[in-house]
C-alpha atoms as a PDB file:
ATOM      1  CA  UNK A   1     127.393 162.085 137.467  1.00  0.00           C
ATOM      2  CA  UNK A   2     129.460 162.243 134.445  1.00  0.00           C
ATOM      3  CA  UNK A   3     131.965 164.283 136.925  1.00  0.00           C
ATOM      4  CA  UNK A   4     132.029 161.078 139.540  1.00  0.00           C
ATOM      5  CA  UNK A   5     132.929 158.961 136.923  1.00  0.00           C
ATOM      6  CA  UNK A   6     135.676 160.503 136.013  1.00  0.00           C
ATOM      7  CA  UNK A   7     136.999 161.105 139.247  1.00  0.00           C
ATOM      8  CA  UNK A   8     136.225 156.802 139.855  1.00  0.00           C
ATOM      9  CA  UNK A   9     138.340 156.206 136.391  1.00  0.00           C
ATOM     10  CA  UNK A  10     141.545 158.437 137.704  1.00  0.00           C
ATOM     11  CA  UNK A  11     141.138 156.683 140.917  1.00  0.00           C
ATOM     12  CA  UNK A  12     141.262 153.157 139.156  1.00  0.00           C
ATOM     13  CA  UNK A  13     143.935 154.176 136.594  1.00  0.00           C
ATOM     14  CA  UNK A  14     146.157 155.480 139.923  1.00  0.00           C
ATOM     15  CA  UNK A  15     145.964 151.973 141.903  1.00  0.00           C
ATOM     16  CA  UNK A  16     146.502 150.154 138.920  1.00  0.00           C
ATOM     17  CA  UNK A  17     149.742 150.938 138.432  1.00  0.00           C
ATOM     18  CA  UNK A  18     150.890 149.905 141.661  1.00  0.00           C
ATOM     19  CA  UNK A  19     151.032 145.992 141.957  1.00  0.00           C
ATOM     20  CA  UNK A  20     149.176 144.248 144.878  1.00  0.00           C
ATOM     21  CA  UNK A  21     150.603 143.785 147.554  1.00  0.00           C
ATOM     22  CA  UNK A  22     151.794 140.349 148.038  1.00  0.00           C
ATOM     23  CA  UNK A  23     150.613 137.817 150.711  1.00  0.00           C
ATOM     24  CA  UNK A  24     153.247 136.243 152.837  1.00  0.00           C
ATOM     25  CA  UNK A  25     154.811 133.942 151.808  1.00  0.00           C
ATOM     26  CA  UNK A  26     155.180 134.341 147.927  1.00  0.00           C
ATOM     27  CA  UNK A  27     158.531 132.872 147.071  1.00  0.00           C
ATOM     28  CA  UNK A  28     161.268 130.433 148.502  1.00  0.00           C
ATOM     29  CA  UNK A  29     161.407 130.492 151.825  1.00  0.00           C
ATOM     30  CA  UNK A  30     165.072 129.472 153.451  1.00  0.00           C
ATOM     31  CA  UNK A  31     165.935 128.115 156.745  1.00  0.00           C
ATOM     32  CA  UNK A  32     169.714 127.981 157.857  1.00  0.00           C
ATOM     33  CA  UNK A  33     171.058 125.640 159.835  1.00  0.00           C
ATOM     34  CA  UNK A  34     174.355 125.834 162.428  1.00  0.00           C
ATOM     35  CA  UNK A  35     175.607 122.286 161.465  1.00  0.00           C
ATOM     36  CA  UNK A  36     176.819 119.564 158.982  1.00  0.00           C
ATOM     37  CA  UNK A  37     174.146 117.189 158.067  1.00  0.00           C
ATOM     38  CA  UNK A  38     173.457 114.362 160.165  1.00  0.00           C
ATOM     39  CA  UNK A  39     172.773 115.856 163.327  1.00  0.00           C
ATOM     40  CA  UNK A  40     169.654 116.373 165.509  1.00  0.00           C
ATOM     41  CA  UNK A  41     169.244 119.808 164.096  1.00  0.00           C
ATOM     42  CA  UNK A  42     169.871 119.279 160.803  1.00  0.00           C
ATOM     43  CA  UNK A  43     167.595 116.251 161.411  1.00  0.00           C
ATOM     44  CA  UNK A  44     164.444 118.663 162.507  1.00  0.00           C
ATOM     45  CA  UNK A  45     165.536 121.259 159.995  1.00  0.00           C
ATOM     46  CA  UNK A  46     164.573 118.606 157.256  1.00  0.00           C
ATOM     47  CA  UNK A  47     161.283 117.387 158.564  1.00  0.00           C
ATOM     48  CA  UNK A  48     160.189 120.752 159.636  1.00  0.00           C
ATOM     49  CA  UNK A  49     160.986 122.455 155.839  1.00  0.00           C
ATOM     50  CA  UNK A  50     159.403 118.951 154.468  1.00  0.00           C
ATOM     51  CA  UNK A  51     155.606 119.617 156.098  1.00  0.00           C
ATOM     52  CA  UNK A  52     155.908 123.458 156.238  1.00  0.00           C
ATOM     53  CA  UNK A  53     156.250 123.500 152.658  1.00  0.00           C
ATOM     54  CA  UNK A  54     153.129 121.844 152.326  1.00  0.00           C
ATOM     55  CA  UNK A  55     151.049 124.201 155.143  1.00  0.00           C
ATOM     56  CA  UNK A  56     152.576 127.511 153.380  1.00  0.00           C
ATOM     57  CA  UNK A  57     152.278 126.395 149.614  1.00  0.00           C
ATOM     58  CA  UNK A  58     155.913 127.511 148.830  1.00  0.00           C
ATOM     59  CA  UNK A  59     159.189 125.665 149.019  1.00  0.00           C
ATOM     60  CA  UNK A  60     161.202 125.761 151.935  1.00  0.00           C
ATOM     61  CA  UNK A  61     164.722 125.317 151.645  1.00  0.00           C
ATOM     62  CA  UNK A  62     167.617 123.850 154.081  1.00  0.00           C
ATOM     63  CA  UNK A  63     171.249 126.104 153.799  1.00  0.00           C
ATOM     64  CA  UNK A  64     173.724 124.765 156.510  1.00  0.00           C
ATOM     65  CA  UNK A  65     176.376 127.873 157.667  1.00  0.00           C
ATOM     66  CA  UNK A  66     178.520 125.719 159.930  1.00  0.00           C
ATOM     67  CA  UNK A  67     181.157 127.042 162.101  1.00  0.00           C
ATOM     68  CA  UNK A  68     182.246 129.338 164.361  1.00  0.00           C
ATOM     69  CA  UNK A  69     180.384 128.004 167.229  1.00  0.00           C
ATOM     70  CA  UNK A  70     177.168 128.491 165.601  1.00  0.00           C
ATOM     71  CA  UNK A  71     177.665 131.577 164.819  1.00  0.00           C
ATOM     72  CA  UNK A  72     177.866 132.022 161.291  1.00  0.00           C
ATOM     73  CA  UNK A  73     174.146 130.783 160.755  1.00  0.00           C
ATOM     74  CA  UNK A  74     172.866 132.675 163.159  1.00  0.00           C
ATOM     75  CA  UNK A  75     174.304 135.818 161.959  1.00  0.00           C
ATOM     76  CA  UNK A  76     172.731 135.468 158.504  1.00  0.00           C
ATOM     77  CA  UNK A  77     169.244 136.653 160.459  1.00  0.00           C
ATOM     78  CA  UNK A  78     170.620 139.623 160.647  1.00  0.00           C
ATOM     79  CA  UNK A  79     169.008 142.631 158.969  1.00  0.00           C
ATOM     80  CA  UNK A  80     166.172 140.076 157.861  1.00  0.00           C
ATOM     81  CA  UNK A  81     163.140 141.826 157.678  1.00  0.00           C
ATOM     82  CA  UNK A  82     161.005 140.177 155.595  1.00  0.00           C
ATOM     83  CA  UNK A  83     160.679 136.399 157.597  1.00  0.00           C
ATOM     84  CA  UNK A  84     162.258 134.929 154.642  1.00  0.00           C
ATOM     85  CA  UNK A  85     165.692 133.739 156.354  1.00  0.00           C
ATOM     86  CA  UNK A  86     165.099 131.604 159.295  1.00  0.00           C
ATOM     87  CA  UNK A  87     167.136 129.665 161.445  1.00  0.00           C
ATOM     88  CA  UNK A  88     166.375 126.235 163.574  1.00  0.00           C
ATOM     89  CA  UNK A  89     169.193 126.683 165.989  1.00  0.00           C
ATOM     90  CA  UNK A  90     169.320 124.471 169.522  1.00  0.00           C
ATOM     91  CA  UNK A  91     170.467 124.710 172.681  1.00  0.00           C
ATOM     92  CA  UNK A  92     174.317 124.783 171.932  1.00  0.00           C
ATOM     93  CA  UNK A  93     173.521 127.869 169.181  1.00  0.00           C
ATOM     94  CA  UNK A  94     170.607 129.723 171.085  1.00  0.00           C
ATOM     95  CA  UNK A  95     171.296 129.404 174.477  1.00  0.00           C
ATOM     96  CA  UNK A  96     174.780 128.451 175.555  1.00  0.00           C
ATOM     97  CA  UNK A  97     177.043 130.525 172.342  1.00  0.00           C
ATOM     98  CA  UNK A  98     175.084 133.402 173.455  1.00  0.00           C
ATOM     99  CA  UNK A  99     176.776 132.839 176.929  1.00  0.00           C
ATOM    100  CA  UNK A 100     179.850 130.832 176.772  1.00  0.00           C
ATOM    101  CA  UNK A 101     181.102 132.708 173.362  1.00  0.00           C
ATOM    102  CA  UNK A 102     179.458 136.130 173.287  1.00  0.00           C
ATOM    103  CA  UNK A 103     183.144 137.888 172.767  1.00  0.00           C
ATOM    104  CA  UNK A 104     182.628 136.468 169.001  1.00  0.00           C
ATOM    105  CA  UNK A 105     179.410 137.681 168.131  1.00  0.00           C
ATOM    106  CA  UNK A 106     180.057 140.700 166.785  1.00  0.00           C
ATOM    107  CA  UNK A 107     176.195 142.122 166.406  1.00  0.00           C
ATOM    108  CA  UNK A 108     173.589 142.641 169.484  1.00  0.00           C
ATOM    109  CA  UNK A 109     172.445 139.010 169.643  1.00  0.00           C
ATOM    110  CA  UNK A 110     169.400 139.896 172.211  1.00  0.00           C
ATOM    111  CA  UNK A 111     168.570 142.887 169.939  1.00  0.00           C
ATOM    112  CA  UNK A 112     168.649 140.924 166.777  1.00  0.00           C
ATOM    113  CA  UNK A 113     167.575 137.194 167.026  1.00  0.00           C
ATOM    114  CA  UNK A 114     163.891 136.521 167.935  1.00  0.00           C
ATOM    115  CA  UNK A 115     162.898 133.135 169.615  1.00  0.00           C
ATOM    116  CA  UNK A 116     159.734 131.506 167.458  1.00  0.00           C
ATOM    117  CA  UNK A 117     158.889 128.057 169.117  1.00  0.00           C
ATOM    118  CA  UNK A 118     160.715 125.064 170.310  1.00  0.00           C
ATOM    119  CA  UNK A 119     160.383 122.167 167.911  1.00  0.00           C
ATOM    120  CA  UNK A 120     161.491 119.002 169.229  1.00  0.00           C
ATOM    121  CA  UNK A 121     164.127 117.574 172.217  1.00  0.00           C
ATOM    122  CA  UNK A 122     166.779 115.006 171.310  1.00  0.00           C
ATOM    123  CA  UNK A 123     167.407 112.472 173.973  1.00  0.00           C
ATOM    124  CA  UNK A 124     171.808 111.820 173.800  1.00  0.00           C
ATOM    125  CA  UNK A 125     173.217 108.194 173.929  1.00  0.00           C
ATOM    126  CA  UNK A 126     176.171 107.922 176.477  1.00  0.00           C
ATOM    127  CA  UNK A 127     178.546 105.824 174.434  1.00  0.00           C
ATOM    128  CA  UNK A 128     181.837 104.922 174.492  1.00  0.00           C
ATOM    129  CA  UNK A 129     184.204 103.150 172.380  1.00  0.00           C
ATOM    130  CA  UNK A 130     183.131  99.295 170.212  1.00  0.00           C
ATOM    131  CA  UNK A 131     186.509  98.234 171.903  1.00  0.00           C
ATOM    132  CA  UNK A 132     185.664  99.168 175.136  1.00  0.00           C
ATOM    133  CA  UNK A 133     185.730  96.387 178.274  1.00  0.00           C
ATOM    134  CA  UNK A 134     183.184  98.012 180.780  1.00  0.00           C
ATOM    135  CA  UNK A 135     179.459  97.269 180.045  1.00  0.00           C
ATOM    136  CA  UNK A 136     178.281 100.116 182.640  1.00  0.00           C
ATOM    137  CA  UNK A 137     178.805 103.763 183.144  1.00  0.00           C
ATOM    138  CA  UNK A 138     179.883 103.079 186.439  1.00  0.00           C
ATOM    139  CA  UNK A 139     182.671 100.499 185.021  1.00  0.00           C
ATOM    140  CA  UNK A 140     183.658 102.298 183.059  1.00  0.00           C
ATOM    141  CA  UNK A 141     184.574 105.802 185.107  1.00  0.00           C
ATOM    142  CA  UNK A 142     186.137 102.922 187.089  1.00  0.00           C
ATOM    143  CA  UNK A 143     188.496 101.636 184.572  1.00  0.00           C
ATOM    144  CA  UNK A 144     189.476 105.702 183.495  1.00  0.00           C
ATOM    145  CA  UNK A 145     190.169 106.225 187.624  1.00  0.00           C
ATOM    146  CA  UNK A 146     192.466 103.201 187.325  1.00  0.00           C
ATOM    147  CA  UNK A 147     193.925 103.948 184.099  1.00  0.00           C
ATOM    148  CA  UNK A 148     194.499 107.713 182.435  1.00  0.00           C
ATOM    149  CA  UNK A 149     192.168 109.289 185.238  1.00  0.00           C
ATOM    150  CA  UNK A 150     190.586 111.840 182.715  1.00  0.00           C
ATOM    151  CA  UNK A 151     187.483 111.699 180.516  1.00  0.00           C
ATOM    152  CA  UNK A 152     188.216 112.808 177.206  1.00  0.00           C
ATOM    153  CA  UNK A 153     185.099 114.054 175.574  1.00  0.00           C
ATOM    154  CA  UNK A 154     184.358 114.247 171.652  1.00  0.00           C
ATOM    155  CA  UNK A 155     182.769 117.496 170.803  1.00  0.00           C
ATOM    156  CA  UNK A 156     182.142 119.744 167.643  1.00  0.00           C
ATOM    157  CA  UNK A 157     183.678 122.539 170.002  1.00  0.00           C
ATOM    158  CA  UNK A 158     183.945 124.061 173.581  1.00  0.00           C
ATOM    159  CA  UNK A 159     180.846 125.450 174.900  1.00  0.00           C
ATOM    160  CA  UNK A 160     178.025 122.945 174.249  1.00  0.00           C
ATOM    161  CA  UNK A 161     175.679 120.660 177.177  1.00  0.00           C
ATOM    162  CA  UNK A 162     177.870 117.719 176.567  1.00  0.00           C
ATOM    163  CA  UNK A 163     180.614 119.600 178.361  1.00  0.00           C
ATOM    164  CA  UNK A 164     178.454 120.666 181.347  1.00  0.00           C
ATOM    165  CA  UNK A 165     177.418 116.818 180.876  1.00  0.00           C
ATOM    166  CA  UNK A 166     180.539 115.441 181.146  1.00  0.00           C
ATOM    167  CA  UNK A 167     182.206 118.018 183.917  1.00  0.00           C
ATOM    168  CA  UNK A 168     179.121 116.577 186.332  1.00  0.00           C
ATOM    169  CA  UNK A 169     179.707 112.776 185.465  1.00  0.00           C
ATOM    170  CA  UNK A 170     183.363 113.191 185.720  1.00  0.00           C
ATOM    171  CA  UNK A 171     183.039 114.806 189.259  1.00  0.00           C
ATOM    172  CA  UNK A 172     181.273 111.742 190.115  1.00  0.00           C
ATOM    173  CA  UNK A 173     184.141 110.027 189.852  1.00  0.00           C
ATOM    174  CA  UNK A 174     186.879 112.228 190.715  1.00  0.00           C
ATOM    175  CA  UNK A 175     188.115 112.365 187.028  1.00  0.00           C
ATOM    176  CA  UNK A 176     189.922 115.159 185.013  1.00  0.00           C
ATOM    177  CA  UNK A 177     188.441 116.082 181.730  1.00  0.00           C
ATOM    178  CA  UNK A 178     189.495 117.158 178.319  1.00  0.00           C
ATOM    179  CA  UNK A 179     188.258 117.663 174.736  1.00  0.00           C
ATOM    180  CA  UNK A 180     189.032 116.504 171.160  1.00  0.00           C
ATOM    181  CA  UNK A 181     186.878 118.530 169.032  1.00  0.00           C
ATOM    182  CA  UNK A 182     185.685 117.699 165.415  1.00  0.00           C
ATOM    183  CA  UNK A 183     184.294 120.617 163.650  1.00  0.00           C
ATOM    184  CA  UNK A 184     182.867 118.014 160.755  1.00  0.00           C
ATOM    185  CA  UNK A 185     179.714 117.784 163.395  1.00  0.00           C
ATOM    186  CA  UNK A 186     177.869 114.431 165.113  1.00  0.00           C
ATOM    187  CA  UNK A 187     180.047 112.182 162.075  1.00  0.00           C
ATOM    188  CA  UNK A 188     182.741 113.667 163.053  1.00  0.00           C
ATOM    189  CA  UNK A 189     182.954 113.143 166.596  1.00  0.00           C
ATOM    190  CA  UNK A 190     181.325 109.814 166.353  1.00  0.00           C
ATOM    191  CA  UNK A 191     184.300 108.420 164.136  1.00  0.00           C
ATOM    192  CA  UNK A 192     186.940 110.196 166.634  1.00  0.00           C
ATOM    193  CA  UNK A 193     185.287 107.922 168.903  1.00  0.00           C
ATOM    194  CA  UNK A 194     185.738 104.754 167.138  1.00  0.00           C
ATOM    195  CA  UNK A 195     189.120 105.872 166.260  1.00  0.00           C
ATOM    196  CA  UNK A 196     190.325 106.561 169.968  1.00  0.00           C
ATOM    197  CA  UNK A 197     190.854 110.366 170.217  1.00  0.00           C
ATOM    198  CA  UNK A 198     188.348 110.626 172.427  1.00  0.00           C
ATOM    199  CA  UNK A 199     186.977 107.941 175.121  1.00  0.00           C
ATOM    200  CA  UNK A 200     183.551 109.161 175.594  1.00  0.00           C
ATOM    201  CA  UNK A 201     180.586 111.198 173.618  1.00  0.00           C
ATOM    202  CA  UNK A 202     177.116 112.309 174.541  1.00  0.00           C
ATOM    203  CA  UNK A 203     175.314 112.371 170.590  1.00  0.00           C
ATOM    204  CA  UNK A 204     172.026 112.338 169.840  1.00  0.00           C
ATOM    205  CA  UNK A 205     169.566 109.869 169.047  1.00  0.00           C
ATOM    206  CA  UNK A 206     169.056 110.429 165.495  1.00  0.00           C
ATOM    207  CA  UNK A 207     172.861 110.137 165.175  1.00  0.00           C
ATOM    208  CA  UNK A 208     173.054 107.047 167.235  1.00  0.00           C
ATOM    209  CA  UNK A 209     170.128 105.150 165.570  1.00  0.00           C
ATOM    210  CA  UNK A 210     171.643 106.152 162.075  1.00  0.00           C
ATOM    211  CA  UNK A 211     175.229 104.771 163.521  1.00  0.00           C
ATOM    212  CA  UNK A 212     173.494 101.456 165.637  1.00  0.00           C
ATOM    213  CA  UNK A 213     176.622  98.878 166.248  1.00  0.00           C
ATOM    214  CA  UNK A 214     179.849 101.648 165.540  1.00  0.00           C
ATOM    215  CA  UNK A 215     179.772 102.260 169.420  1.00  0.00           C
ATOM    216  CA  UNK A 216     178.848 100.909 172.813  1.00  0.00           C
ATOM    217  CA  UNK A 217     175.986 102.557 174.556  1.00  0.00           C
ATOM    218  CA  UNK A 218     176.239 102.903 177.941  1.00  0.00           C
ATOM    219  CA  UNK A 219     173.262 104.794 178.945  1.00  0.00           C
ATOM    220  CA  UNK A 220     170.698 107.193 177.814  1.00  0.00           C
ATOM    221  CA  UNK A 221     169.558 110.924 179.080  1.00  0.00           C
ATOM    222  CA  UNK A 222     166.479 111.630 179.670  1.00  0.00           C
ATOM    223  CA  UNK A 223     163.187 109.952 181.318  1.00  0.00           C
ATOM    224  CA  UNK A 224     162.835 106.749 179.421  1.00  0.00           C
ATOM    225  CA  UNK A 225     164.389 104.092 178.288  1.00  0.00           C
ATOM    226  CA  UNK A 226     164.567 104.312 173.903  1.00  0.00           C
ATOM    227  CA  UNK A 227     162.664 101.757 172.088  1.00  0.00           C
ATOM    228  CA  UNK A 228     165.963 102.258 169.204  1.00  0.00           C
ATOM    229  CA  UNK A 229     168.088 101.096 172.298  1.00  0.00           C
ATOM    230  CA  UNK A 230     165.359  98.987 174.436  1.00  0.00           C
ATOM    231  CA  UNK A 231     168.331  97.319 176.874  1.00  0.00           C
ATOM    232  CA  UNK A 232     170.110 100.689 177.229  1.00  0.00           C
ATOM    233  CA  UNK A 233     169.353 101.937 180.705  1.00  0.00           C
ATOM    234  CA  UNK A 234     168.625 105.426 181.285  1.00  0.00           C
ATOM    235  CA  UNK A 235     170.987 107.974 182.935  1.00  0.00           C
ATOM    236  CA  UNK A 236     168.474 107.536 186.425  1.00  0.00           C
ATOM    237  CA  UNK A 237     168.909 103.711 186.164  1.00  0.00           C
ATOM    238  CA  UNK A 238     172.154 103.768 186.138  1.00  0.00           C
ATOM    239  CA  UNK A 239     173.021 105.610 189.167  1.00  0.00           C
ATOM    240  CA  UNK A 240     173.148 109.082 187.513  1.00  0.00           C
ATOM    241  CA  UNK A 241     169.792 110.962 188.505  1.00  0.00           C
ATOM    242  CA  UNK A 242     169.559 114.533 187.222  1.00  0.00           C
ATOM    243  CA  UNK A 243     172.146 114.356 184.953  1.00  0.00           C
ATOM    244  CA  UNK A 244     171.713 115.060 181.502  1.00  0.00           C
ATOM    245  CA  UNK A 245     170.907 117.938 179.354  1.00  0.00           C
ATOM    246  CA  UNK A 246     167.835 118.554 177.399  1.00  0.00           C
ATOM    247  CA  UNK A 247     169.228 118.706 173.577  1.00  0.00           C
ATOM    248  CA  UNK A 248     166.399 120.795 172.054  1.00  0.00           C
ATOM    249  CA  UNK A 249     165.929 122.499 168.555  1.00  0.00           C
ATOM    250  CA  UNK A 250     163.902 125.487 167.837  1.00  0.00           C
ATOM    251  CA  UNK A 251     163.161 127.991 165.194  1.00  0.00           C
ATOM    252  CA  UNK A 252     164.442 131.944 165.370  1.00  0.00           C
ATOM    253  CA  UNK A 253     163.860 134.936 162.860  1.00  0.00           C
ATOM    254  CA  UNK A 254     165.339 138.472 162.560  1.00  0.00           C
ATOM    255  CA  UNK A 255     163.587 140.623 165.563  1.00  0.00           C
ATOM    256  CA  UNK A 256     163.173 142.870 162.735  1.00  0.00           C
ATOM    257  CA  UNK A 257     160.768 140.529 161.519  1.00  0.00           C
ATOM    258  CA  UNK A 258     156.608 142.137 161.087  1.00  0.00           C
ATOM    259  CA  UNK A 259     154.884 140.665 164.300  1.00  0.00           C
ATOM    260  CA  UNK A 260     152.180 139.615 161.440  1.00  0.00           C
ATOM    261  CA  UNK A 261     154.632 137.285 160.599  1.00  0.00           C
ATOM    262  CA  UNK A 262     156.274 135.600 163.391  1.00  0.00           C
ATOM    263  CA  UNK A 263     152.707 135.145 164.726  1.00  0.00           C
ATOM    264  CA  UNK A 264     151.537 133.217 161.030  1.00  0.00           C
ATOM    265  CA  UNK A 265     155.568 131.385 161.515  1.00  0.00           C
ATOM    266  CA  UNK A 266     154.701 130.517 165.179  1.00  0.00           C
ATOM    267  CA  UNK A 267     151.146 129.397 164.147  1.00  0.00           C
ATOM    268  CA  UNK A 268     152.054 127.352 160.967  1.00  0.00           C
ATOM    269  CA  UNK A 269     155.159 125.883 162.482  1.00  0.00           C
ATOM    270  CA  UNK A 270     153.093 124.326 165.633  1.00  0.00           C
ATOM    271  CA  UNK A 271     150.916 122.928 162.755  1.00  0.00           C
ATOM    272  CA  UNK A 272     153.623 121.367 160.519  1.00  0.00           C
ATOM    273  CA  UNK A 273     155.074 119.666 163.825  1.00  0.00           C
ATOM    274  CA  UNK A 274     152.428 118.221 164.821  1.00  0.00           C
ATOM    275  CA  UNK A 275     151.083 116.482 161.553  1.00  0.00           C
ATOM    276  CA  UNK A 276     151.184 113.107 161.393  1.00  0.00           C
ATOM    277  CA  UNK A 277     154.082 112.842 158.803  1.00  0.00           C
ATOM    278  CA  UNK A 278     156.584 114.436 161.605  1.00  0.00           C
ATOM    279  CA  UNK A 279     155.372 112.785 164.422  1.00  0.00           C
ATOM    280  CA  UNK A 280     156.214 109.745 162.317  1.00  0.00           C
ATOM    281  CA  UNK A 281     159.853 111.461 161.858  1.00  0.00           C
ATOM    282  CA  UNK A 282     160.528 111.737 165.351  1.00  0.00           C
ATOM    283  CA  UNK A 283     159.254 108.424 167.072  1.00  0.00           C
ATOM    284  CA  UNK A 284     161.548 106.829 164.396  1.00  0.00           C
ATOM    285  CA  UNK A 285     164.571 108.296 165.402  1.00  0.00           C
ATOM    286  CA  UNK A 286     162.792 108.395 169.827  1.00  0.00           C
ATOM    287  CA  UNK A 287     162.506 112.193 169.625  1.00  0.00           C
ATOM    288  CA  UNK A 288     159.990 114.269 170.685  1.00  0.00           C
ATOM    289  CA  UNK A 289     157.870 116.928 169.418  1.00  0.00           C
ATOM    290  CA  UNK A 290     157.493 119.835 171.868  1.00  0.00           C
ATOM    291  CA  UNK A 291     156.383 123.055 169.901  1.00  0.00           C
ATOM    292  CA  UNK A 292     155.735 126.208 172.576  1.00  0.00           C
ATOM    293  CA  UNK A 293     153.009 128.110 173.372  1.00  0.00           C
ATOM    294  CA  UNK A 294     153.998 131.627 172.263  1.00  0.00           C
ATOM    295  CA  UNK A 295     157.613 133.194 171.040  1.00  0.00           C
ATOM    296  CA  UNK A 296     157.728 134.830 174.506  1.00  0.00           C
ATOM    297  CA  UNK A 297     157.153 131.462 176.491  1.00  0.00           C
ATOM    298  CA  UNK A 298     160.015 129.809 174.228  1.00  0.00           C
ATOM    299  CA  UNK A 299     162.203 133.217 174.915  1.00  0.00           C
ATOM    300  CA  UNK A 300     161.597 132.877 178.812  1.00  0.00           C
ATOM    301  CA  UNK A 301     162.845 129.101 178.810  1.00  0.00           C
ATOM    302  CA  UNK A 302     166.278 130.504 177.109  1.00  0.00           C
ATOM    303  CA  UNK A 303     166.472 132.873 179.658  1.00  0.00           C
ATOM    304  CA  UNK A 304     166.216 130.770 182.584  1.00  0.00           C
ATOM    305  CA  UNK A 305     168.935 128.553 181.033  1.00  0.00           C
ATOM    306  CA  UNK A 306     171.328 131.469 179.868  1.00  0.00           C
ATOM    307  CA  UNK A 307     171.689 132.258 183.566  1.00  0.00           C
ATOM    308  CA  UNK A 308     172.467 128.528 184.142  1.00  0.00           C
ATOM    309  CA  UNK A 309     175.042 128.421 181.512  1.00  0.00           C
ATOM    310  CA  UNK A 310     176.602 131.989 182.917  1.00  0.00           C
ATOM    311  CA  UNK A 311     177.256 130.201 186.193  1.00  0.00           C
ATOM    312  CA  UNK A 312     179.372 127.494 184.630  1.00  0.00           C
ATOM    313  CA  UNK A 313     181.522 129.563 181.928  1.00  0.00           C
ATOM    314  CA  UNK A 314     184.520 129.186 183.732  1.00  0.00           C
ATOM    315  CA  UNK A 315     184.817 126.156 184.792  1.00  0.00           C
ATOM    316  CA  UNK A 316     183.317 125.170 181.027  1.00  0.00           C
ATOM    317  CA  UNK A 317     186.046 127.019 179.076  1.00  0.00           C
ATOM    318  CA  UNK A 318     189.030 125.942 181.870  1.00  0.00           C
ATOM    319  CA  UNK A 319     188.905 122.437 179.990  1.00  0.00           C
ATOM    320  CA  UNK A 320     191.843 121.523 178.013  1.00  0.00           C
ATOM    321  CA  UNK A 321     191.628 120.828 174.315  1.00  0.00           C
ATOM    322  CA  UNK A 322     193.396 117.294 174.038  1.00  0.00           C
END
């Protein structure tokens, strides 16, 4: 007996000087972001680190890496190992940079980023210039046809949906097209706008509703008409069916990352999105919440439109910077 004892007090003295292991998460956790503030991502950055905060009882904080196409947040994933670095990236950073500017990314994107879960999609206003004569998409392709006979787009850079966007609406109308970009993100573009460097710019709702009377909108993408912009007619009212890109945000991690861990990120992220708080958040600004399934359902979707985006690189990077 007296021999067990000992053996049970060596045993104790031996795991007490190694410190339990910690639970996940037990400190800051940081999410980086591709853009300025005031975009749709940095707007579903904020909401998302405001309710996961309160699911994962630590703070969660925002650290925007702008530039170089995206690139330059994304690339802080890797080596991440620990699912304390995440990103919400969107369909300019995750699925079209990966395609239209792969030359620049100078690690193994597939073999380092991991796809979590979608988090929200952004309908874009289709607006044009305060100053601007034509109340109507169509009057307005009309008076370019007339005039200059070339679209100029405002963009944070080449590579993004609103140039796919605008090289289909322009071919509608047998227009040339260009681009002015603004690498100070949706602000940035938005006041090119005003200021006549550019004629025409597909932002997103939470930019528009935030900038409501410093631009004519001419339309709207996707299904429905915007309660923000109730006498705005969509893309499919006004004589432009199909077109329109599907401005989503979504949440990545180092593929280094435990699977423990992107499963308890994928499970408390779906949570945190769908609390009443950020379902708040997003019908203020018409967004909508649409969280995946599983990280290999959300990686599947970015497939499918990787292959889209590889189909139009040439014609996509043939436009001229104004």
């Amino acid at each position: 007996m007296w021999a067990k004892r000992c053996v049970l007090a060596m045993l104790l003295a031996i795991l007490s000087a190694f410190p339990a292991k910690a639970t996940y998460p037990d400190k800051t956790i940081r999410i980086v972001i591709p853009f300025p503030p005031g975009g749709s991502t940095g707007y579903a950055a904020k909401v998302l680190a405001d309710e996961l905060a309160k699911i994962v009882g630590q703070p969660v904080a925002l650290d925007a890496k702008p530039g170089n196409f995206g690139i330059n947040a994304i690339s802080e994933l890797v080596g991440q190992s620990d699912g304390y670095t995440l990103l919400v990236g969107s369909v300019i950073t995750n699925s079209m940079t990966p395609v239209m500017h792969r030359q620049d990314i100078k690690f193994d994107y597939d073999g380092e980023i991991m796809p979590v879960t979608r988090l929200a999609d952004f309908p874009s206003v289709v607006m044009v210039s305060p100053s601007a004569t034509a109340n109507s998409v169509q009057d307005f392709l009309a008076s370019l046809k007339q005039g200059s006979g070339k679209l100029t787009l405002g963009t944070d850079f080449i590579g993004t949906f609103v140039d796919v966007d605008t090289i289909m609406l322009a071919k509608t109308a047998g227009l040339k097209v260009s681009y002015h970009p603004n690498p100070n993100g949706a602000n940035g573009v938005l006041a090119d706008l005003v200021a006549g460097k550019s004629n025409i710019a597909f932002l997103n709702v939470a930019t528009a509703t935030a900038n409501i009377g410093k631009f004519k909108p001419l339309a709207v993408t996707g299904a429905r008409r915007l309660s923000n912009f109730p006498d705005v007619p969509t893309m499919t009212e006004a004589g432009y069916a199909g077109l329109g890109t599907s401005n989503w945000q979504g949440l990545f991690v180092s593929r280094q990352t435990p699977p423990e861990i992107v499963q308890f990120l994928h499970q408390a992220t779906v949570k945190a999105m769908n609390t009443a708080e950020a379902k708040a958040a997003f019908d203020k600004v018409n967004a909508t919440i649409t969280t995946s399934e599983t990280p290999v359902k959300f990686a599947s979707e970015i497939k499918a439109e990787m292959a889209t985006w590889q189909q139009l690189l040439p014609e996509v990077l043939a436009l001229p910077a104004e």
